[in-house]
C-alpha atoms as a PDB file:
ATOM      1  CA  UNK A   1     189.843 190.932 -39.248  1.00  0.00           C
ATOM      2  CA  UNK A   2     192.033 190.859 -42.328  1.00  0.00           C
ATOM      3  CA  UNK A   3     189.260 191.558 -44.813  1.00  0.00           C
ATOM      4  CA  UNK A   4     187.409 194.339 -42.804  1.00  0.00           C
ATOM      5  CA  UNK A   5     190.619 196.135 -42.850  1.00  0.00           C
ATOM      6  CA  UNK A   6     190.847 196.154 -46.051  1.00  0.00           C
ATOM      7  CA  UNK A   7     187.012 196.368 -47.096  1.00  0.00           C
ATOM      8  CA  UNK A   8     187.218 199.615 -44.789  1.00  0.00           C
ATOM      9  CA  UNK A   9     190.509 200.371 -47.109  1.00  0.00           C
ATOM     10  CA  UNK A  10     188.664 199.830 -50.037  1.00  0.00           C
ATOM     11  CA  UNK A  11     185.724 201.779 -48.903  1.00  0.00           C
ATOM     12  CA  UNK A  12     188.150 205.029 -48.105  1.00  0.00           C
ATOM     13  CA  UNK A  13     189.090 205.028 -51.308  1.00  0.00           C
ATOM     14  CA  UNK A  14     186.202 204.560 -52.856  1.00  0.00           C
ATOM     15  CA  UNK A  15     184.737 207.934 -52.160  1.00  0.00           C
ATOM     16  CA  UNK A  16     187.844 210.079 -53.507  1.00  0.00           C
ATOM     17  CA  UNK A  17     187.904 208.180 -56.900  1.00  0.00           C
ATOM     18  CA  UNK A  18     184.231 208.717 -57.116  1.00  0.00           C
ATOM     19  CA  UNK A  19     183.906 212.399 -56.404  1.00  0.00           C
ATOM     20  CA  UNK A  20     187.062 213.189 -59.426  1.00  0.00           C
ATOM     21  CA  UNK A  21     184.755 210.275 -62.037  1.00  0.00           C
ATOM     22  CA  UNK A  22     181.687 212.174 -61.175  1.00  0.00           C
ATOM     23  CA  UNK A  23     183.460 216.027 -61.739  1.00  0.00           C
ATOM     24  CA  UNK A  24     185.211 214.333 -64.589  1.00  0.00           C
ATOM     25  CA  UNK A  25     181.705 212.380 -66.804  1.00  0.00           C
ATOM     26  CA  UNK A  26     179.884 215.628 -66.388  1.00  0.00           C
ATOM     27  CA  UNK A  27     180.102 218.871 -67.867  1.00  0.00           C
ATOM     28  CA  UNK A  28     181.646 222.370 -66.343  1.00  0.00           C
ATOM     29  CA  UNK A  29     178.344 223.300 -65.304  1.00  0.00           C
ATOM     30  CA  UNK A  30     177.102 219.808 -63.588  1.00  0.00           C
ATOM     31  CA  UNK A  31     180.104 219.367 -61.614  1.00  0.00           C
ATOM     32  CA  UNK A  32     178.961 221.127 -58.304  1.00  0.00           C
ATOM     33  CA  UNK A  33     175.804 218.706 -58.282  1.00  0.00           C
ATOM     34  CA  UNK A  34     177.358 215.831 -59.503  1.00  0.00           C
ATOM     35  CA  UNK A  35     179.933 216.193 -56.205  1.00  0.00           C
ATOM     36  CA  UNK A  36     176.851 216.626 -53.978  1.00  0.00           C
ATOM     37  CA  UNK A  37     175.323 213.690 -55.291  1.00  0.00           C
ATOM     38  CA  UNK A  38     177.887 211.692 -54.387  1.00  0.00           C
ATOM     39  CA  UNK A  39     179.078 213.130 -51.234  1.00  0.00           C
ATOM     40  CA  UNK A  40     175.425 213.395 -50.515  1.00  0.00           C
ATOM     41  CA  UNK A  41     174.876 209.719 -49.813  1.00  0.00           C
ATOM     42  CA  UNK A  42     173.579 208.243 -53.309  1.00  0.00           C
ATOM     43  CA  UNK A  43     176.343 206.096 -54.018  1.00  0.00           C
ATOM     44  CA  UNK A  44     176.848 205.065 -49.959  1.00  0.00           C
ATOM     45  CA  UNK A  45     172.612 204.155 -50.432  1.00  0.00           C
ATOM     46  CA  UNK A  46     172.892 202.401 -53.020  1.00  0.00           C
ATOM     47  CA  UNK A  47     177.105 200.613 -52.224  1.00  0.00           C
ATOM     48  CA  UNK A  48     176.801 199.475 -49.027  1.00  0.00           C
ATOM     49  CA  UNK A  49     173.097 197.129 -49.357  1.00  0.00           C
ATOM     50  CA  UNK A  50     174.172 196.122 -52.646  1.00  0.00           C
ATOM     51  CA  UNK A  51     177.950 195.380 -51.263  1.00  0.00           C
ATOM     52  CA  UNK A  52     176.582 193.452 -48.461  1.00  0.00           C
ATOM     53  CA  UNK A  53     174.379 191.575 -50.416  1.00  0.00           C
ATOM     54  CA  UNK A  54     177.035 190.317 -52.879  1.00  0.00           C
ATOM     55  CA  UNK A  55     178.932 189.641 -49.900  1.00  0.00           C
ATOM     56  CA  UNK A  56     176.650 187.311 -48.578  1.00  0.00           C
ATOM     57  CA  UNK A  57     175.574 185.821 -51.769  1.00  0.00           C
ATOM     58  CA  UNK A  58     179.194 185.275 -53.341  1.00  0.00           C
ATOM     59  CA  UNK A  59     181.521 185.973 -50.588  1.00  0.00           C
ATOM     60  CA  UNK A  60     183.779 188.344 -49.571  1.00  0.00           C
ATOM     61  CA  UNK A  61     186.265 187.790 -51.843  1.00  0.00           C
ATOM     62  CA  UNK A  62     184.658 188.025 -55.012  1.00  0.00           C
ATOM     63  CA  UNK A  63     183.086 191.633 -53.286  1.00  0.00           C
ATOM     64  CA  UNK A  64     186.709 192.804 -53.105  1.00  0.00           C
ATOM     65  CA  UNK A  65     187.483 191.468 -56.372  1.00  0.00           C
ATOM     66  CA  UNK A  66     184.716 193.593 -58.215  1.00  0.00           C
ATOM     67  CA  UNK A  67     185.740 196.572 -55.598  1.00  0.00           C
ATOM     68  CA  UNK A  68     189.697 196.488 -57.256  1.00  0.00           C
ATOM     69  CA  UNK A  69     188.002 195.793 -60.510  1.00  0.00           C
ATOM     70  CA  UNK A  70     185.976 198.695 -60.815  1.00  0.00           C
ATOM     71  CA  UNK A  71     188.558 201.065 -58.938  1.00  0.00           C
ATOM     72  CA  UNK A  72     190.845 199.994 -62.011  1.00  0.00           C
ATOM     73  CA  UNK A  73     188.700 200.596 -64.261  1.00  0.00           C
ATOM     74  CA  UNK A  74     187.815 204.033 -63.063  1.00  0.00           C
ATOM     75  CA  UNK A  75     191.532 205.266 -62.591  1.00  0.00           C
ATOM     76  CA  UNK A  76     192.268 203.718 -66.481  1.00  0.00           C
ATOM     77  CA  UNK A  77     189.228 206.568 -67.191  1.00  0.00           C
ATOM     78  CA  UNK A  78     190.665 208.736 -65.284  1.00  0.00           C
ATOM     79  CA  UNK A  79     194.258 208.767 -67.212  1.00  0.00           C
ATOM     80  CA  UNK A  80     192.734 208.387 -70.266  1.00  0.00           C
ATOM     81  CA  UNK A  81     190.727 211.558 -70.144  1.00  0.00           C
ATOM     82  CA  UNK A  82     193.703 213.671 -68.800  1.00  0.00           C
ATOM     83  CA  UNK A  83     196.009 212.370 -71.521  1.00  0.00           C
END
């Protein structure tokens, strides 16, 4: 119960970082269909089959381990670019 708690954590946070990487890669004039792609479902299409299947495949842990790993990596982007 543990882990879904904090998959479902994971997931919630997930979406903000994503929406401020994709308005941050692109340029001025890309950022309002960059947002929709993301909010649109692309990433949630692609996330959750791939997610599950990593899950099953590796285990649960190492899915959360690549989740924090990647949400690092995108918030180190993130304060890199504003800096």
């Amino acid at each position: 119960m543990l882990a879904r708690i904090v998959l479902a954590l994971m997931a919630g946070l997930f979406m903000p970082v994503a929406v401020t990487f994709a308005s941050v890669v692109v340029g001025l004039a890309w950022q309002d269909r960059a947002v929709a792609l993301v909010t649109g479902g692309v990433t949630t299409a692609i996330a959750a089959p791939l997610g599950t299947w990593i899950g099953t495949q590796a285990g649960w842990r190492v899915l959360l381990s690549l989740k924090n790993a990647s949400s690092s990596q995108l918030t180190l982007i993130q304060i890199m670019n504003q800096t």
